[in-house]
C-alpha atoms as a PDB file:
ATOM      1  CA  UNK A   1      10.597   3.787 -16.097  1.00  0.00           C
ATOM      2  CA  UNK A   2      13.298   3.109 -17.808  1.00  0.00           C
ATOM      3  CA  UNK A   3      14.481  -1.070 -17.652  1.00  0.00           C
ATOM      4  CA  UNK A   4      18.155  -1.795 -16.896  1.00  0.00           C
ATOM      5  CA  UNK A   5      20.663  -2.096 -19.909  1.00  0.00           C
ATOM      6  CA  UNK A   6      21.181  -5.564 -18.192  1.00  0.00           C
ATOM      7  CA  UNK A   7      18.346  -7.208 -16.044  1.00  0.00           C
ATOM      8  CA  UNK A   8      19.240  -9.693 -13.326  1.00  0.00           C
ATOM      9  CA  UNK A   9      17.264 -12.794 -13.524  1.00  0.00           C
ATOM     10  CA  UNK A  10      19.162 -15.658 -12.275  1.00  0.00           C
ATOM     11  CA  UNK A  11      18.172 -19.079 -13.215  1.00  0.00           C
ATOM     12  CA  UNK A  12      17.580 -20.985 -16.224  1.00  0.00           C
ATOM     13  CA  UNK A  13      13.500 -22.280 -15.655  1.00  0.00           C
ATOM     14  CA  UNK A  14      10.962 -21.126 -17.891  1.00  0.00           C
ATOM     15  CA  UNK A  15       7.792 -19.142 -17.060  1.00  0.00           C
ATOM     16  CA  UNK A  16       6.010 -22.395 -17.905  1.00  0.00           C
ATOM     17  CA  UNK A  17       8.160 -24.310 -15.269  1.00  0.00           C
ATOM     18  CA  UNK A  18       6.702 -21.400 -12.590  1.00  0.00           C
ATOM     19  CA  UNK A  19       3.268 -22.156 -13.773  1.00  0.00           C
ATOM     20  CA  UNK A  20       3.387 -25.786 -13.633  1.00  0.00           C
ATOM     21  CA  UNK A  21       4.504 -25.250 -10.224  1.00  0.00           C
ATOM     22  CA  UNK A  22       2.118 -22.893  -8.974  1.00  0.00           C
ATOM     23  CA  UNK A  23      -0.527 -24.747 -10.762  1.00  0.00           C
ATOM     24  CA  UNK A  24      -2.192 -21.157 -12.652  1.00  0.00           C
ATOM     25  CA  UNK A  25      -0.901 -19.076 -15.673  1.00  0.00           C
ATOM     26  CA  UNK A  26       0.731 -15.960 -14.731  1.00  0.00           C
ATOM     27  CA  UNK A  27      -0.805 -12.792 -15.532  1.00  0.00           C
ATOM     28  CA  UNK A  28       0.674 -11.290 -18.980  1.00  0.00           C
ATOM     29  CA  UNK A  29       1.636  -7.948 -17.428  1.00  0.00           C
ATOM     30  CA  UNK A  30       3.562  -9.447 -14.750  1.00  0.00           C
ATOM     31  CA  UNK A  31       5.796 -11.634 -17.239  1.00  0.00           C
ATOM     32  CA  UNK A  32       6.201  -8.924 -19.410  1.00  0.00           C
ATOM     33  CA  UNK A  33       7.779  -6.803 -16.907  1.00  0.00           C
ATOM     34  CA  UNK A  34       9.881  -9.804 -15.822  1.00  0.00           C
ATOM     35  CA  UNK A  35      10.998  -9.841 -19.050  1.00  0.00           C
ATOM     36  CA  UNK A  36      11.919  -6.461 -19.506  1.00  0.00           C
ATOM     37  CA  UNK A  37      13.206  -5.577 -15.723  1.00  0.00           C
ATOM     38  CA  UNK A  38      14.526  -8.628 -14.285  1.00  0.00           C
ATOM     39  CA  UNK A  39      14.685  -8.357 -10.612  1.00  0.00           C
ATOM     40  CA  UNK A  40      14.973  -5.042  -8.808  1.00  0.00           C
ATOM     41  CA  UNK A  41      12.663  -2.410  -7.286  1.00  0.00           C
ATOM     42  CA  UNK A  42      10.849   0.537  -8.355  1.00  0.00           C
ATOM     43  CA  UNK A  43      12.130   3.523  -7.206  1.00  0.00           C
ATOM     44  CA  UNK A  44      13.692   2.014  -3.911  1.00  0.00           C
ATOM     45  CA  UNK A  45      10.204   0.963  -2.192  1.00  0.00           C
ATOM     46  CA  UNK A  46       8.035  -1.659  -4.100  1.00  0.00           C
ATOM     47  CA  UNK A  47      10.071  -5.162  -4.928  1.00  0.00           C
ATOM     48  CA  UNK A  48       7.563  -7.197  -7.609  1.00  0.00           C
ATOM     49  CA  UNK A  49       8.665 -10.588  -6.709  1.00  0.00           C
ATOM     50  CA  UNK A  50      10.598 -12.542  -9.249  1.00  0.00           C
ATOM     51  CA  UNK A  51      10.447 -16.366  -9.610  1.00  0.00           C
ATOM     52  CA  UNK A  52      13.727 -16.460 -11.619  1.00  0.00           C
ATOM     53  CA  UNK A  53      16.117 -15.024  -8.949  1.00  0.00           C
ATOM     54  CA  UNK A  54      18.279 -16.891  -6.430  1.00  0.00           C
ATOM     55  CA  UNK A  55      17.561 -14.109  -3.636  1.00  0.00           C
ATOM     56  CA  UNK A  56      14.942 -16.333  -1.695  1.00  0.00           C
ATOM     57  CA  UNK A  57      13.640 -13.103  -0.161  1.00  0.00           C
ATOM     58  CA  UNK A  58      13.055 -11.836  -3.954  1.00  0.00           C
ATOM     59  CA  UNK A  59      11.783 -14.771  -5.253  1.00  0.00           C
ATOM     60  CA  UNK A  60       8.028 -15.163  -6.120  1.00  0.00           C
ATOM     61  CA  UNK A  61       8.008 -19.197  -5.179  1.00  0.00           C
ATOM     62  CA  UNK A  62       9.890 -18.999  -1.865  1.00  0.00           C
ATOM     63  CA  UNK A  63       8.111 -15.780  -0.369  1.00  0.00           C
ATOM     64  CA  UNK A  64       5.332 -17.148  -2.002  1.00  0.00           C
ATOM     65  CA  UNK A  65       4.761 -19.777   0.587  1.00  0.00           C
ATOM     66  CA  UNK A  66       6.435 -18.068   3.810  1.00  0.00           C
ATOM     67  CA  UNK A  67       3.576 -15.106   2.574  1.00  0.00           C
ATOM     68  CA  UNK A  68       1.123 -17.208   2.838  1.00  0.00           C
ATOM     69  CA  UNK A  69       1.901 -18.898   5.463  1.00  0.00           C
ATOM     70  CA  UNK A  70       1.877 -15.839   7.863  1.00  0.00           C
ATOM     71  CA  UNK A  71      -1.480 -14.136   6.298  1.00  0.00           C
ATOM     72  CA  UNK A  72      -3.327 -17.770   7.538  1.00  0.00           C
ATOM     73  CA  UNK A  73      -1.862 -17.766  10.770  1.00  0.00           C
ATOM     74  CA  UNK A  74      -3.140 -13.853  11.255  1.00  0.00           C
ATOM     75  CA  UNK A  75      -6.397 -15.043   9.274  1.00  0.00           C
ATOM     76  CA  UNK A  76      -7.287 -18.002  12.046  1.00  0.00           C
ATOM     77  CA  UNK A  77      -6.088 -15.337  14.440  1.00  0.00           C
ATOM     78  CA  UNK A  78      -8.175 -12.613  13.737  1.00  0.00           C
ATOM     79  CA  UNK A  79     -10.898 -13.560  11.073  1.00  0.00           C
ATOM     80  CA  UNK A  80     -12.681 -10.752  10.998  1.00  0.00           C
ATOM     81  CA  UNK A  81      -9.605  -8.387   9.863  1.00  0.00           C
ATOM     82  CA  UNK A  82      -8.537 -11.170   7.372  1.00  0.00           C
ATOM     83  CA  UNK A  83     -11.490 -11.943   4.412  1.00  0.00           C
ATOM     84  CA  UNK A  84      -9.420 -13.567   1.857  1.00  0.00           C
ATOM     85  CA  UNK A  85      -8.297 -16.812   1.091  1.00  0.00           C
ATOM     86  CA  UNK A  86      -5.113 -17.688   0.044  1.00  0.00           C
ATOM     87  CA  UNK A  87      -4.426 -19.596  -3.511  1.00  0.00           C
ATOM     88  CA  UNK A  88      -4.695 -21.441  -4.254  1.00  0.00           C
ATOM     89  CA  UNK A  89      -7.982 -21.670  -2.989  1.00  0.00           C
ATOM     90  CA  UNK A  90     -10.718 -20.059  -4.670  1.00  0.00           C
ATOM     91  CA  UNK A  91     -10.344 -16.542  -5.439  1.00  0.00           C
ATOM     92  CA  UNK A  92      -7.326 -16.668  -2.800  1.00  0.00           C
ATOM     93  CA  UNK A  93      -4.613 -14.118  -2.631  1.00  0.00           C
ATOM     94  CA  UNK A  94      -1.175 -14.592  -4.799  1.00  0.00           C
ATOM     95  CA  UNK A  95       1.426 -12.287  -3.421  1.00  0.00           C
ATOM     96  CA  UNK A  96       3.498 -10.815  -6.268  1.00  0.00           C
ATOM     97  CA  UNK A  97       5.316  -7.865  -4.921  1.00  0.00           C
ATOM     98  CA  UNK A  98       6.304  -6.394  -1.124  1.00  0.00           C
ATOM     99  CA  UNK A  99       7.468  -3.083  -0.103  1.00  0.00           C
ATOM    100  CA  UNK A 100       9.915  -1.623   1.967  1.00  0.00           C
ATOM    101  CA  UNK A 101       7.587  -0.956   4.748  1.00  0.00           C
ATOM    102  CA  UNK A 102       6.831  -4.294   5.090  1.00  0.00           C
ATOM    103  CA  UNK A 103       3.398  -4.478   3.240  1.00  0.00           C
ATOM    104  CA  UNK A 104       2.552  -7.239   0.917  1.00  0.00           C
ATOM    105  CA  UNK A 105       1.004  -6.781  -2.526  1.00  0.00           C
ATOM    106  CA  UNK A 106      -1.918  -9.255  -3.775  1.00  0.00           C
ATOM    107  CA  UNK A 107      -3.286 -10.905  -6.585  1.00  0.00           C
ATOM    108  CA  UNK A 108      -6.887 -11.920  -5.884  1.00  0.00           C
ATOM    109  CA  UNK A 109      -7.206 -14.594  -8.089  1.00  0.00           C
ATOM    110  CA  UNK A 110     -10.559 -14.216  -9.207  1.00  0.00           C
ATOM    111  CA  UNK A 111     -11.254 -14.761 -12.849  1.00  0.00           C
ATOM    112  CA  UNK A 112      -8.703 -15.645 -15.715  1.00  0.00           C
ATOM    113  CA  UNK A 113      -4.917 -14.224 -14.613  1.00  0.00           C
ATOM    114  CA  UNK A 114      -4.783 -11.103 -16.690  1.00  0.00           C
ATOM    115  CA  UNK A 115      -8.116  -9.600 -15.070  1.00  0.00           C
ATOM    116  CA  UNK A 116      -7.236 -10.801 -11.535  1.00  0.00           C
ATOM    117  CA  UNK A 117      -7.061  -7.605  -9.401  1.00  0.00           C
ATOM    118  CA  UNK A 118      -4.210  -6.156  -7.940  1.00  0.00           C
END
């Protein structure tokens, strides 16, 4: 995939700003591809969240929390469809991306951030 001549990131906090505020490191991968891509979507479908960007919809900290907020609701709902905790409970789930569709794409954050599983 080739990254944009110019990529959008909106913004002037740090990566250690985000992870102050999240309260974990970020995992290496993700921040590289931050770096390199900025804010945008892979081939029209899957949007990796991007704490840098005004777009509240894009933004890992914002969607972070509205994200979370809806999996616990459906969790207490319906318990048995919904295993996972959310972070930042132990080994809870960290969104980082969303698609098109709708679905949301996880972090469990089990372990140190660049072997959590995605």
């Amino acid at each position: 995939m080739r990254p944009p001549a110019t990529p959008t990131f909106g913004g002037q906090r740090t990566f250690e700003d985000i992870e102050k505020q999240l309260g974990t490191p970020l995992p290496t991968d993700y921040k590289e591809f931050i770096s390199i891509y900025g804010t945008g979507s892979i081939e029209h479908f899957i949007w990796v969240l991007n704490p840098f960007v005004d777009n509240e919809h894009l933004n890992l900290i914002s969607e972070k929390s509205d994200i979370l907020d809806a999996y616990t609701v459906l969790k207490n709902e319906f318990p048995h469809h919904f295993k996972h905790e959310v972070y930042p409970n132990k080994n809870g789930l960290l969104p980082w991306g969303i698609t098109d569709n709708g679905d949301e794409l996880f972090w469990l954050t089990d372990g140190t951030p660049d072997h959590w599983n995605r």
